[in-house]
C-alpha atoms as a PDB file:
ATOM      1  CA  UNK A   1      82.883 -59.944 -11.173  1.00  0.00           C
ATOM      2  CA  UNK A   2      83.056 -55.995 -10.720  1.00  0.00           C
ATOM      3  CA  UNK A   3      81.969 -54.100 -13.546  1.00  0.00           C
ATOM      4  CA  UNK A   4      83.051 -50.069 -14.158  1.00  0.00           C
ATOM      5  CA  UNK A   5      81.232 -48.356 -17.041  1.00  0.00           C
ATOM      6  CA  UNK A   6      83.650 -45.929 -18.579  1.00  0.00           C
ATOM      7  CA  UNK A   7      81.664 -42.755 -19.715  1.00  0.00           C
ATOM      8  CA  UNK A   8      82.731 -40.590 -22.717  1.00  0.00           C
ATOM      9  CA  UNK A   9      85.620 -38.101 -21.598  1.00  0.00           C
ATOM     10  CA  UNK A  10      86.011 -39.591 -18.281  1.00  0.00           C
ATOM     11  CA  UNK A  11      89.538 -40.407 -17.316  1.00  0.00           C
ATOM     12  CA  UNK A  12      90.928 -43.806 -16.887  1.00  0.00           C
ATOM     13  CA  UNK A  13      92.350 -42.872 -13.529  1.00  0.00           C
ATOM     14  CA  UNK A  14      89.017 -42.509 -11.982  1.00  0.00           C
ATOM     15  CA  UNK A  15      87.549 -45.690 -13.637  1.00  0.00           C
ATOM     16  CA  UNK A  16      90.378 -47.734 -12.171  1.00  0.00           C
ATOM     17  CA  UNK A  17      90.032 -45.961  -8.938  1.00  0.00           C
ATOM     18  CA  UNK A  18      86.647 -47.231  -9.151  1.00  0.00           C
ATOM     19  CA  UNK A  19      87.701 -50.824 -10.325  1.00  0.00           C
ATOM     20  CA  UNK A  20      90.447 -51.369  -6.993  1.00  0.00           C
ATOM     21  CA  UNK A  21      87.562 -49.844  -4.783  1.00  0.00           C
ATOM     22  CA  UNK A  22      84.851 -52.679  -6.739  1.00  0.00           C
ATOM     23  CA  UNK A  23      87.406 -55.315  -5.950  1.00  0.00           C
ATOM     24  CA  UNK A  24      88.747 -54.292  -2.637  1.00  0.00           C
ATOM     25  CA  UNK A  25      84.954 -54.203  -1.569  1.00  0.00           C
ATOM     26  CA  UNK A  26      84.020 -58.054  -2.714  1.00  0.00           C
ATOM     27  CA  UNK A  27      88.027 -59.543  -0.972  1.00  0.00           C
ATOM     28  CA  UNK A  28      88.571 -60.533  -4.509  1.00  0.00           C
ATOM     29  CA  UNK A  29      92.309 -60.362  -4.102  1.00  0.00           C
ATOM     30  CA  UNK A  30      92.044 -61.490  -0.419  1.00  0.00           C
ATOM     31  CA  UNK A  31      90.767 -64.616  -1.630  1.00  0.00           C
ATOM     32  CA  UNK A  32      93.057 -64.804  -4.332  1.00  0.00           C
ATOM     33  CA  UNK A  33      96.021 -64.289  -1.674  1.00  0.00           C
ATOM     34  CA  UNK A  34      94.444 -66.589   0.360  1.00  0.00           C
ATOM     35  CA  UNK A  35      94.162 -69.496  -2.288  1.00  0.00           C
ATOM     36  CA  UNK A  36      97.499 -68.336  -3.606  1.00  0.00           C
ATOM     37  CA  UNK A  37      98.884 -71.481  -1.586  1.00  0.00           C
ATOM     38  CA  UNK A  38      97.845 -74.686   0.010  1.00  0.00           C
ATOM     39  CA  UNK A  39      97.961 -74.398   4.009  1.00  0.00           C
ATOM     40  CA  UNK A  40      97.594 -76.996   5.829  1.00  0.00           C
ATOM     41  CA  UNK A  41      94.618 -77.318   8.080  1.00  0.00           C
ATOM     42  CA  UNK A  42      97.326 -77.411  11.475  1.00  0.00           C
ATOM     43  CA  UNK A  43      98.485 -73.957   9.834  1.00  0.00           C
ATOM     44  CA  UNK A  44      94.885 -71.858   9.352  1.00  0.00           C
ATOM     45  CA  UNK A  45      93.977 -73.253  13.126  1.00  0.00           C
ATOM     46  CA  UNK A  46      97.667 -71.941  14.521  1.00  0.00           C
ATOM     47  CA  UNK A  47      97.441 -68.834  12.606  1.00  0.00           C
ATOM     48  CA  UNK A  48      93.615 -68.479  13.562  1.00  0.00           C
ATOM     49  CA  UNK A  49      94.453 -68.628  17.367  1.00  0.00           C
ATOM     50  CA  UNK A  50      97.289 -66.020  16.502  1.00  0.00           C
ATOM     51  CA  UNK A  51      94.688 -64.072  15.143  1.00  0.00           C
ATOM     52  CA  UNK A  52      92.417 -64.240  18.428  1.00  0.00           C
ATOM     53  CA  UNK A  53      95.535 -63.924  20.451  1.00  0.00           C
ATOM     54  CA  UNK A  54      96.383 -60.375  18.710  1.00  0.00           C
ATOM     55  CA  UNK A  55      92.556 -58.582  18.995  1.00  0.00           C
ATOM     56  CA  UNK A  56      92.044 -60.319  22.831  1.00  0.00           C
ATOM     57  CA  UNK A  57      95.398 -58.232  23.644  1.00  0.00           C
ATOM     58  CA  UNK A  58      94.638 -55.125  21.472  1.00  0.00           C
ATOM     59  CA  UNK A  59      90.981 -54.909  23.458  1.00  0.00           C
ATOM     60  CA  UNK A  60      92.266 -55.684  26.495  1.00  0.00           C
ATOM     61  CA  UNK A  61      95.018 -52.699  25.914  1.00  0.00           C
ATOM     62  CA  UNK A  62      92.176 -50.285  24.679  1.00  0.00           C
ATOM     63  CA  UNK A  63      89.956 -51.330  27.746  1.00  0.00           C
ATOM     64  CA  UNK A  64      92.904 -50.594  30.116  1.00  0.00           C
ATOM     65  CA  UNK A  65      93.201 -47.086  28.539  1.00  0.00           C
ATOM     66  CA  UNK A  66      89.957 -46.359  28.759  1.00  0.00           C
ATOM     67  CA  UNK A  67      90.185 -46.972  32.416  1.00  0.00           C
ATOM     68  CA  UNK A  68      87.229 -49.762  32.644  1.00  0.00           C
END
């Protein structure tokens, strides 16, 4: 669990900034998005080969732009 110690006179705004970078940092709300719902295990394996599928094609773009 992230912890932000708010000092005397410092504004709220910064302490939260702090707090969403805390929790951004550890995928707390990643994992909650992620657990939001039951997938099936057919589901994570399609959309992990979508996944794969996507960065093979973005590298193989950036490699044929770079001229390799």
């Amino acid at each position: 669990m992230p912890n932000v110690k708010v000092r005397i006179g410092e504004p709220i705004d910064k302490a939260l900034r702090a707090l969403k970078k805390k929790v951004d940092k550890e995928g707390i709300m990643k994992s909650a998005k992620a657990h939001r719902f039951y997938d099936k295990p057919s589901i994570k394996k399609r959309a992990k080969s979508k996944a794969a599928k996507k960065r093979a094609k973005t590298a193989a773009r950036r490699t044929a732009r770079m001229g390799v």
